[in-house]
N, C-alpha and C. Protein backbone atom coordinates (compact mmCIF):
# COMPACT_ATOMS: atom_id res chain seq x y z
N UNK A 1 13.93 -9.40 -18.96
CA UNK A 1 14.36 -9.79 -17.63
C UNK A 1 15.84 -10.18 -17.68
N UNK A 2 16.74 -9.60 -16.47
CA UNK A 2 17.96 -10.00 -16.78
C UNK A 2 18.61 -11.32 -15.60
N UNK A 3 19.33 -11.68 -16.69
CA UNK A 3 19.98 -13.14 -14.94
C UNK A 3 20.79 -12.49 -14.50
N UNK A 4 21.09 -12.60 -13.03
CA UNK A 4 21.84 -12.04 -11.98
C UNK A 4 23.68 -12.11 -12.65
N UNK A 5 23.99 -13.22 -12.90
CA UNK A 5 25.26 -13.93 -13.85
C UNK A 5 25.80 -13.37 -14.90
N UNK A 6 24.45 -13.00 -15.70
CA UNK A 6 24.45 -12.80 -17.15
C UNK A 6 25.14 -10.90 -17.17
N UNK A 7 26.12 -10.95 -17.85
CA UNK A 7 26.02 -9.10 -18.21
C UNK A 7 25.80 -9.50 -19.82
N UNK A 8 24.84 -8.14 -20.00
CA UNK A 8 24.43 -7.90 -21.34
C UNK A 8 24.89 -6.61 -21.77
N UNK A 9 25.01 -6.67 -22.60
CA UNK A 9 25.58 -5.59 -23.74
C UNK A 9 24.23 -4.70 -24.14
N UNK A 10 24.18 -4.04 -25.45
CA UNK A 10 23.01 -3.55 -25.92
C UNK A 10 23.13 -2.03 -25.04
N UNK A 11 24.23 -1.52 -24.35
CA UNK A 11 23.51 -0.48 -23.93
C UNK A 11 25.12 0.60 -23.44
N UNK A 12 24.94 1.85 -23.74
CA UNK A 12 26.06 2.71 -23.63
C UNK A 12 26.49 2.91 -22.27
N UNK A 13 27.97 2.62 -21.60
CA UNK A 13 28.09 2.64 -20.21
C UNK A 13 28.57 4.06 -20.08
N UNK A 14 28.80 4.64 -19.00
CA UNK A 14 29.31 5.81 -18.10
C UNK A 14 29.80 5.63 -17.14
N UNK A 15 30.80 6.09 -16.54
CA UNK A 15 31.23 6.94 -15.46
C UNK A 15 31.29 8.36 -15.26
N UNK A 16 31.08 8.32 -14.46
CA UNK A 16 30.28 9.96 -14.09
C UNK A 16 31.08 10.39 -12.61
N UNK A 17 32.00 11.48 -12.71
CA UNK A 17 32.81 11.95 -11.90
C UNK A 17 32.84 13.35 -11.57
N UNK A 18 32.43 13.68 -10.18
CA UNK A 18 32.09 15.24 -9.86
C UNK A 18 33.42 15.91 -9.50
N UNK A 19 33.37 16.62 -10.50
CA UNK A 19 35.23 17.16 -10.56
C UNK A 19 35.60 18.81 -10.24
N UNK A 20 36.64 19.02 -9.31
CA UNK A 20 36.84 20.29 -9.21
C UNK A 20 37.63 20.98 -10.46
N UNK A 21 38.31 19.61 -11.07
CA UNK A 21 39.05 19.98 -12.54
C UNK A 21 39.52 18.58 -12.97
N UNK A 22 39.79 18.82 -14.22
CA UNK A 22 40.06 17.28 -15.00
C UNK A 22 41.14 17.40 -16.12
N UNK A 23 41.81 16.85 -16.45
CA UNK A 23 42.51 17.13 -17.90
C UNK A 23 43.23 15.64 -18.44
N UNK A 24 43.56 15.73 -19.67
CA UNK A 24 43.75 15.14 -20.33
C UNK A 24 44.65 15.17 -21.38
N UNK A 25 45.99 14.04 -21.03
CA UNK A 25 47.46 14.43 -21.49
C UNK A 25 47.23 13.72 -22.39
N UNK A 26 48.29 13.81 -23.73
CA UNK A 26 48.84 12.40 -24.81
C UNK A 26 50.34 13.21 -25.36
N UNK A 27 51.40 12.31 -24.93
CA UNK A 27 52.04 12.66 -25.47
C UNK A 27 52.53 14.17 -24.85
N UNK A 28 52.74 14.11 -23.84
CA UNK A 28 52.86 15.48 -23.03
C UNK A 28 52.37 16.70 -23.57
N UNK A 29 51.51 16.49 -23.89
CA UNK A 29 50.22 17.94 -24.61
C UNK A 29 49.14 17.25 -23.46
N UNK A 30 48.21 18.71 -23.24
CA UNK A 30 46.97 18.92 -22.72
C UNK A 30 46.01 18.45 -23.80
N UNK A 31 45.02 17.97 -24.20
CA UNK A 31 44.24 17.59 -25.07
C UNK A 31 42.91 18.12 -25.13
N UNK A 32 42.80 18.29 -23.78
CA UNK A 32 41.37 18.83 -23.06
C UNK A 32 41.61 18.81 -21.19
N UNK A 33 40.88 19.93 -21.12
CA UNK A 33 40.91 20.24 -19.68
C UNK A 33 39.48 20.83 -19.42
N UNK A 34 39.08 20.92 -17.80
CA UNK A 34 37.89 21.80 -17.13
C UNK A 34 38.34 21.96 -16.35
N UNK A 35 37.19 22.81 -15.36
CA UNK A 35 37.42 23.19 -14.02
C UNK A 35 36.17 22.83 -13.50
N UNK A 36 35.57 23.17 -12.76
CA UNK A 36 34.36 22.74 -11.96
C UNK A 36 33.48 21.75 -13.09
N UNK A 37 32.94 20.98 -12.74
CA UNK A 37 32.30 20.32 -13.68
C UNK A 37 32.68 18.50 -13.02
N UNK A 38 32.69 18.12 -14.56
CA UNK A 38 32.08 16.66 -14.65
C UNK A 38 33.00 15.77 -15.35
N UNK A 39 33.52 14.62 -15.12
CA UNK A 39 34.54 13.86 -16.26
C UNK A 39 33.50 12.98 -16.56
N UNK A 40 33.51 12.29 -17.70
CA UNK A 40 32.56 11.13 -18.06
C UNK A 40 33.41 10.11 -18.73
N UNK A 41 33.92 9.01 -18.23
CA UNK A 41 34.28 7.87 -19.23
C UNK A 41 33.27 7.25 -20.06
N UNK A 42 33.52 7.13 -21.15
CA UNK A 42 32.23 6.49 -21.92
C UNK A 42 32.72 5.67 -22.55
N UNK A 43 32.17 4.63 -22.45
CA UNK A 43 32.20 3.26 -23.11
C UNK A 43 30.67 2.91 -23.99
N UNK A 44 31.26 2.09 -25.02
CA UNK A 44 30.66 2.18 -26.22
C UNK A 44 30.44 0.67 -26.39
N UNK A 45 29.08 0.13 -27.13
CA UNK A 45 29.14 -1.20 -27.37
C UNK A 45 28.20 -1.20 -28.77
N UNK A 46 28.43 -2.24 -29.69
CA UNK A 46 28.67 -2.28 -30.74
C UNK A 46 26.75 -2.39 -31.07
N UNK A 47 26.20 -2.50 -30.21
CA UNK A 47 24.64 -1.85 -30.66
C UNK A 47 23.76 -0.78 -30.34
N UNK A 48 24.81 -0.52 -29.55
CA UNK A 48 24.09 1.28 -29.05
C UNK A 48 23.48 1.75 -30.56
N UNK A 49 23.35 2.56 -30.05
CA UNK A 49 22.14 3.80 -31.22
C UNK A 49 22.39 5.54 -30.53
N UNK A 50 21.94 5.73 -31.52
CA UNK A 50 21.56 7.38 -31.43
C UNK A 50 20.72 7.94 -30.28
N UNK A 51 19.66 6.84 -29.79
CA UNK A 51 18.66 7.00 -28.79
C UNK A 51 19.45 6.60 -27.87
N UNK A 52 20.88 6.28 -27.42
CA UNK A 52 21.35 5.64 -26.52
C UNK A 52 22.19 7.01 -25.97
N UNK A 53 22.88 7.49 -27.19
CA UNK A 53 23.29 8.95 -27.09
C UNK A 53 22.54 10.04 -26.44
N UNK A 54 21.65 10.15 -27.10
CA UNK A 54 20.46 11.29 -26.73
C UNK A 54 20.19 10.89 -25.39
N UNK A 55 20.20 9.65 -25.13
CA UNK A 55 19.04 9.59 -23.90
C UNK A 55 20.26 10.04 -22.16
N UNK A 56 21.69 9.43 -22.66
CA UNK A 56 22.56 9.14 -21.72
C UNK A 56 23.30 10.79 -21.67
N UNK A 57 23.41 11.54 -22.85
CA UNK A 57 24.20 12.84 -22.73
C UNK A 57 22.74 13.70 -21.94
N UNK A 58 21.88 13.78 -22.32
CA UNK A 58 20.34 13.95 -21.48
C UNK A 58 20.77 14.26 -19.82
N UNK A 59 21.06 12.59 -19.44
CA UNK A 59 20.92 12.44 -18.21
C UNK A 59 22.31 12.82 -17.54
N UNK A 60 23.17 12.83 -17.94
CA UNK A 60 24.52 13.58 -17.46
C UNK A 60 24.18 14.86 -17.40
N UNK A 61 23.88 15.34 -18.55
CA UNK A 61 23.64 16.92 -18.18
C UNK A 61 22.80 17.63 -17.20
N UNK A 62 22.04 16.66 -16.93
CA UNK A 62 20.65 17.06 -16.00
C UNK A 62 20.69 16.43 -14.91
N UNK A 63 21.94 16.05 -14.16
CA UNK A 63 21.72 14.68 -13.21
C UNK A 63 22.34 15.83 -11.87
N UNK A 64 20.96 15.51 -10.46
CA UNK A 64 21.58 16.53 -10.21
C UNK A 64 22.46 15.99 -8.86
N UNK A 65 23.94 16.51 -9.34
CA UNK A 65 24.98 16.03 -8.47
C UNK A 65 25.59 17.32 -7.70
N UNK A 66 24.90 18.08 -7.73
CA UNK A 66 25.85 19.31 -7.46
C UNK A 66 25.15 20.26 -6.15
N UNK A 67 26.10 20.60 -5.13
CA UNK A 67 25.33 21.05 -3.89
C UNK A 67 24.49 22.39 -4.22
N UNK A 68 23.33 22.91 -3.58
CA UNK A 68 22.68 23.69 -3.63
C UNK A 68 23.32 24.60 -2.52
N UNK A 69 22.36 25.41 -2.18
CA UNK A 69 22.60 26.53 -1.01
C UNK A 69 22.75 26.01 -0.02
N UNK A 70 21.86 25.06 0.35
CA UNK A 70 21.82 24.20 1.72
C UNK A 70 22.28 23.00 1.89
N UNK A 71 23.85 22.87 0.86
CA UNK A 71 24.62 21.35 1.08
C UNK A 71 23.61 20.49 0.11
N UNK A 72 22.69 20.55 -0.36
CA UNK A 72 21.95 18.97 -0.85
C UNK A 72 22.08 18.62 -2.41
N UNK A 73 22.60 17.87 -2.46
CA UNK A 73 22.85 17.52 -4.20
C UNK A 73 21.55 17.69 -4.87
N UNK A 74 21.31 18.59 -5.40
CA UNK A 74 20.13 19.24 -6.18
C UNK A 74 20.08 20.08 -6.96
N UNK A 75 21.46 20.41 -7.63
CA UNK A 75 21.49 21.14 -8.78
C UNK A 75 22.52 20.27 -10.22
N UNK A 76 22.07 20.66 -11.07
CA UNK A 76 23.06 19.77 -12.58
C UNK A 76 24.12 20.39 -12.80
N UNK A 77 24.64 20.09 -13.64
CA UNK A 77 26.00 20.12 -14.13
C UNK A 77 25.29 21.87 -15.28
N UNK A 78 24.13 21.68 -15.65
CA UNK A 78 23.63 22.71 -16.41
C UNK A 78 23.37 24.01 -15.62
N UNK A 79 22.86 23.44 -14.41
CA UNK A 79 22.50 24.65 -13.07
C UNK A 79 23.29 25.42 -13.12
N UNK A 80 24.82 24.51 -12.25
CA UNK A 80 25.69 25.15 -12.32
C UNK A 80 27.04 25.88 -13.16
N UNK A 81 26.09 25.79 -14.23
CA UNK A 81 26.92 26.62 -15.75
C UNK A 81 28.63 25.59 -15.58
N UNK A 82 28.82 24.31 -15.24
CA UNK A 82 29.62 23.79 -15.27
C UNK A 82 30.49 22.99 -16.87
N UNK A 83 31.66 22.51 -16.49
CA UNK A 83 31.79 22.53 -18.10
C UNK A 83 32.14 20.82 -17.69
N UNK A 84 32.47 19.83 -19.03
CA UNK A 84 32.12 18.11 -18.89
C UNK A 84 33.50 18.21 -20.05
N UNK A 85 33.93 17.17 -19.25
CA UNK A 85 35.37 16.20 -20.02
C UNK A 85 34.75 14.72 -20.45
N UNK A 86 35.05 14.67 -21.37
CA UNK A 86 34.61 13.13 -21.81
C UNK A 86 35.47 12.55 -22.29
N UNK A 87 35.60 11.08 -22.02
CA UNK A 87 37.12 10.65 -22.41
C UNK A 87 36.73 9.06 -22.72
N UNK A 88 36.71 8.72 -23.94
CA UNK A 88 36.77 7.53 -24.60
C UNK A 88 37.11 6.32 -24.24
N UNK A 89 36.62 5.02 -22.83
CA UNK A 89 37.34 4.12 -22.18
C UNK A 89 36.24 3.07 -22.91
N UNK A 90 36.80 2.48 -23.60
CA UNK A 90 36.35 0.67 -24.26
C UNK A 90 36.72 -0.36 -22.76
N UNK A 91 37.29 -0.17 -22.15
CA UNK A 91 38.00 -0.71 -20.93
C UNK A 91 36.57 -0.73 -20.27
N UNK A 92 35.48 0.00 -20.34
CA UNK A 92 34.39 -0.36 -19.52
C UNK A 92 33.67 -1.69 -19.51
N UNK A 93 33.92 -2.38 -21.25
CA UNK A 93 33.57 -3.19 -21.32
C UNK A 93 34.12 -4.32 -21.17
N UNK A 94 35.27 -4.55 -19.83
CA UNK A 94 36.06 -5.40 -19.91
C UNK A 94 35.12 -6.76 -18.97
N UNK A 95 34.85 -7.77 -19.54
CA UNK A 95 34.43 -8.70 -18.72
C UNK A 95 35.30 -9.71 -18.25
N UNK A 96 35.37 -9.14 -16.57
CA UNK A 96 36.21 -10.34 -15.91
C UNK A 96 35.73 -11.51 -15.11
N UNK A 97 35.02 -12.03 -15.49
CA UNK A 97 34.18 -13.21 -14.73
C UNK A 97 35.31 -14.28 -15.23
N UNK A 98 36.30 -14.69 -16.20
CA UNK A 98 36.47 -15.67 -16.32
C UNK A 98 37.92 -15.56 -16.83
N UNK A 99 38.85 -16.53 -15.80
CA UNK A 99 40.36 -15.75 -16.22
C UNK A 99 40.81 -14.91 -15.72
N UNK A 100 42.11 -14.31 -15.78
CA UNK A 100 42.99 -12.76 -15.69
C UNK A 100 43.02 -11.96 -16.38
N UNK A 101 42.66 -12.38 -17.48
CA UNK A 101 42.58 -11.59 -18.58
C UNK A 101 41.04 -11.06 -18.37
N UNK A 102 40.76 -9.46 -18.74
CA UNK A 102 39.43 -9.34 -19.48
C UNK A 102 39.32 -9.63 -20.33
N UNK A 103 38.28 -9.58 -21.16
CA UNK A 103 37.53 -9.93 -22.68
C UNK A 103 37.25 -8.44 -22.84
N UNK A 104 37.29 -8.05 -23.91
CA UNK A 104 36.25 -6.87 -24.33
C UNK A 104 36.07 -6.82 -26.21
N UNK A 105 35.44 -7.88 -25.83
CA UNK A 105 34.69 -8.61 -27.07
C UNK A 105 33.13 -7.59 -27.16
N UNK A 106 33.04 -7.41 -26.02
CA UNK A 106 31.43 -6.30 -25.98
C UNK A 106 32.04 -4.71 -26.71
N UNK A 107 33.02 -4.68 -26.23
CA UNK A 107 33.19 -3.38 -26.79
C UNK A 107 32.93 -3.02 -28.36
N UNK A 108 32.43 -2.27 -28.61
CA UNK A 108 32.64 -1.90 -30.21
C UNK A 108 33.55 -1.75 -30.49
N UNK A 109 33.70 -1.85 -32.42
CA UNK A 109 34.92 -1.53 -32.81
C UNK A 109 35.29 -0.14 -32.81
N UNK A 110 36.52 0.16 -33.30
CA UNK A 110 36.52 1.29 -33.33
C UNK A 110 36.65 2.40 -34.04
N UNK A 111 35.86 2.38 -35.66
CA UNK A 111 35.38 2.93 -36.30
C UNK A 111 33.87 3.52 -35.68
N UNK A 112 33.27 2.25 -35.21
CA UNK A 112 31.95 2.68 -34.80
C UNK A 112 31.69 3.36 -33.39
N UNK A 113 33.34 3.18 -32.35
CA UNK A 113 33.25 3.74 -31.60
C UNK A 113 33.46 4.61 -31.53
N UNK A 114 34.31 5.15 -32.24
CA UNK A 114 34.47 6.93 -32.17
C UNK A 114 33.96 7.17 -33.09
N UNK A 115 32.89 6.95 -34.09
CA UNK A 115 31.16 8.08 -34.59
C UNK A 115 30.73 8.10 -33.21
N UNK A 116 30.33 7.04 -32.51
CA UNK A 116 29.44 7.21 -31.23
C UNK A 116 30.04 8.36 -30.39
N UNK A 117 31.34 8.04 -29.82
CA UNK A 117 31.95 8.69 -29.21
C UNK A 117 31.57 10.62 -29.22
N UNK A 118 32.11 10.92 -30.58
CA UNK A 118 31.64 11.76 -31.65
C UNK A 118 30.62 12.31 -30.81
N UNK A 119 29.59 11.54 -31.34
CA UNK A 119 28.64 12.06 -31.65
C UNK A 119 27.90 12.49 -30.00
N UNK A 120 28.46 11.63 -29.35
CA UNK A 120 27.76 12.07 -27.98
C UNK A 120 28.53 13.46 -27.21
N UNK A 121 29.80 13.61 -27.61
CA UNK A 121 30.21 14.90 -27.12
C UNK A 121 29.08 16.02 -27.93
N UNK A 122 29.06 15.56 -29.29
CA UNK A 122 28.39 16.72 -29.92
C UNK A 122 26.86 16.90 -29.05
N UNK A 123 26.50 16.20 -28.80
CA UNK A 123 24.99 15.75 -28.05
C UNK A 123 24.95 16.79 -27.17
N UNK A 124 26.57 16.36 -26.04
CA UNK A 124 26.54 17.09 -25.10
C UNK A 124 26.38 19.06 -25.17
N UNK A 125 27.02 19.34 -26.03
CA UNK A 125 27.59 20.56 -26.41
C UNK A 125 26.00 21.30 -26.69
N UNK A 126 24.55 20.65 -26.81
CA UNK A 126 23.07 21.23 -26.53
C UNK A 126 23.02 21.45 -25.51
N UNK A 127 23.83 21.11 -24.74
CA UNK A 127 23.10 20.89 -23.13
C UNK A 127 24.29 21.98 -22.41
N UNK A 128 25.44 22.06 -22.74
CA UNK A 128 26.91 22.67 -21.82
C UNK A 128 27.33 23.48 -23.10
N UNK A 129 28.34 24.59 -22.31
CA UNK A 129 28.81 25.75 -23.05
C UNK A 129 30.23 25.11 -23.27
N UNK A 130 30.79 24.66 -22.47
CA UNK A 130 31.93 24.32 -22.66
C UNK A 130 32.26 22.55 -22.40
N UNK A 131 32.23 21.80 -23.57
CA UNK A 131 32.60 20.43 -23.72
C UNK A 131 34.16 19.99 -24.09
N UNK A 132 35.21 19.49 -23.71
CA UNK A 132 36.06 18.72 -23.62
C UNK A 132 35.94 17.53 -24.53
N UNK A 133 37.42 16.85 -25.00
CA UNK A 133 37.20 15.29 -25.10
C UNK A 133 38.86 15.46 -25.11
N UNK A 134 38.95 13.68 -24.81
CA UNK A 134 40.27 13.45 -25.02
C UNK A 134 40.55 12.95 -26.74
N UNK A 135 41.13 12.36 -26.89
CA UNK A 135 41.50 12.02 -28.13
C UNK A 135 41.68 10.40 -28.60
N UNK A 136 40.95 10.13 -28.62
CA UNK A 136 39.93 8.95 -29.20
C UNK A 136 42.02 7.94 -29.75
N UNK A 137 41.47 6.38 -29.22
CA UNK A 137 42.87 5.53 -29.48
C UNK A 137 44.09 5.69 -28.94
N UNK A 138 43.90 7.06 -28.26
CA UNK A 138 45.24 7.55 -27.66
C UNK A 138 46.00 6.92 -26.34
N UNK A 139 47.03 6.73 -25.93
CA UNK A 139 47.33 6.40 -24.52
C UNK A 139 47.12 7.87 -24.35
N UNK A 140 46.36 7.79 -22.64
CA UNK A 140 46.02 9.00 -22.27
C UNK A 140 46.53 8.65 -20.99
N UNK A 141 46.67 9.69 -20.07
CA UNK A 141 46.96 10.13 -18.81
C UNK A 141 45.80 11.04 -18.78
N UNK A 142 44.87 10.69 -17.68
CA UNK A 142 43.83 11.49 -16.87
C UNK A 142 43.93 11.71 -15.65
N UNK A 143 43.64 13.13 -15.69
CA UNK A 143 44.21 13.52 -14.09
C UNK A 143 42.92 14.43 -13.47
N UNK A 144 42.70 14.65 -12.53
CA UNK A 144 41.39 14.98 -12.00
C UNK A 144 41.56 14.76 -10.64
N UNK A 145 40.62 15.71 -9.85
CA UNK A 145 40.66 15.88 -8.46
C UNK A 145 39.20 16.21 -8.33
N UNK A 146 39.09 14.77 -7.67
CA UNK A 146 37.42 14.50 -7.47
C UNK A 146 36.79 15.15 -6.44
N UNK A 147 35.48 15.67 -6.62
CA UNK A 147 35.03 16.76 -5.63
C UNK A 147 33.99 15.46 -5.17
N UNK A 148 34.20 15.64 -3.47
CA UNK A 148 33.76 14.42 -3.19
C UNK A 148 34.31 13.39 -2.07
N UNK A 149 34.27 12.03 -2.45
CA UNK A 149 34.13 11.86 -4.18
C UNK A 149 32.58 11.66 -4.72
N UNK A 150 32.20 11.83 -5.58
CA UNK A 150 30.65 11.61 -6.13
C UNK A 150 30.97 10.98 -7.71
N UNK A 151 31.17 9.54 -7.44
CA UNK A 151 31.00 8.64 -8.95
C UNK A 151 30.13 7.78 -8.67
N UNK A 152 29.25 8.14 -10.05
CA UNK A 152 28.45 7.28 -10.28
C UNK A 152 28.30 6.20 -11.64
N UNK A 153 27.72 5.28 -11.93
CA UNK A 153 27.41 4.74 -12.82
C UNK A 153 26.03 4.88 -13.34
N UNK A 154 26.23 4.88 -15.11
CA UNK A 154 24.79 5.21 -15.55
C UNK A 154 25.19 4.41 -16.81
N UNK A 155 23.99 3.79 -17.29
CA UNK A 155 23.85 3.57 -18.82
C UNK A 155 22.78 3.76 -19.37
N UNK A 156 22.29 3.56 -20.77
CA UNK A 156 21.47 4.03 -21.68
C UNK A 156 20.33 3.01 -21.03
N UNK A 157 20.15 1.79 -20.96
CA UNK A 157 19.06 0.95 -20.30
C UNK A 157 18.62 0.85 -19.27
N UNK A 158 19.19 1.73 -18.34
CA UNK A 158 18.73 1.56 -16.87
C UNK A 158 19.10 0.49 -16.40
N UNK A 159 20.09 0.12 -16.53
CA UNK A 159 20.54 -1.78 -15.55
C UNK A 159 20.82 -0.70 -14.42
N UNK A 160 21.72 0.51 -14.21
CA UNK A 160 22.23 0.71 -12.57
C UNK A 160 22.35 1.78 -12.76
């Protein structure tokens, strides 16, 4: 049971962005780019698991955000042979309840965040033909033109 107050950790966050295209600068290089498809920020916390991976690259791939014949969001990101940018934000775990400052003491480190990281693009790449990432520690510039807009939030535990 969770307290209304309380945020808990224990579980892999997302942003989930329905994109007509997305890309991803460092250092004035492209790093990764799409076109129709999906951006995903993923944030990482220092007890996720493998089942947190599996379960969350799962539900991105299969989540259905995408219009059908008749306007109604009822097809996936897989339906529509679409391709997914994923881009490494620890910033998800910023807790601002207290202060100006965030905390992101929840966040994992980041050895363990980019295996996770890793490993969930690779996850993805069962599910999509064409997977993206940005480049893990990097200052990045993300640029994207949201179809929409359609963002959502998802994590591995079902809080939202």
């Amino acid at each position: 049971m969770y307290i209304e107050t309380e945020i808990r950790g224990d579980f892999m966050r997302a942003v989930v962005q329905r994109v007509n295209n997305a890309s991803v600068e460092v250092e004035g290089n492209i790093v990764g780019s799409i076109e129709k498809g999906i951006l995903v920020l993923l944030g990482v916390e220092e007890m996720d698991t493998e089942e947190d991976i599996k379960y969350l690259a799962e539900k991105v791939c299969n989540l259905r955000i995408f219009d059908d014949e008749e306007g109604k969001m009822n097809l996936s990101l897989i339906d529509v042979a679409g391709e997914l940018l994923v881009v490494s934000q620890f910033t998800l775990y910023g807790d601002c309840r207290k202060g100006r400052r965030p905390n992101y003491m929840m966040a994992a480190k980041p050895d363990y965040a980019e295996k996770m990281y890793l490993s969930f693009v690779e996850e993805c790449k069962k599910y999509i033909k064409k997977v993206e990432k940005g480049q893990f520690q990097a200052y990045m510039k993300v640029k994207l033109e949201n179809d929409g807009p359609v963002t959502l939030l998802l994590d591995s535990k079902k809080n939202f």
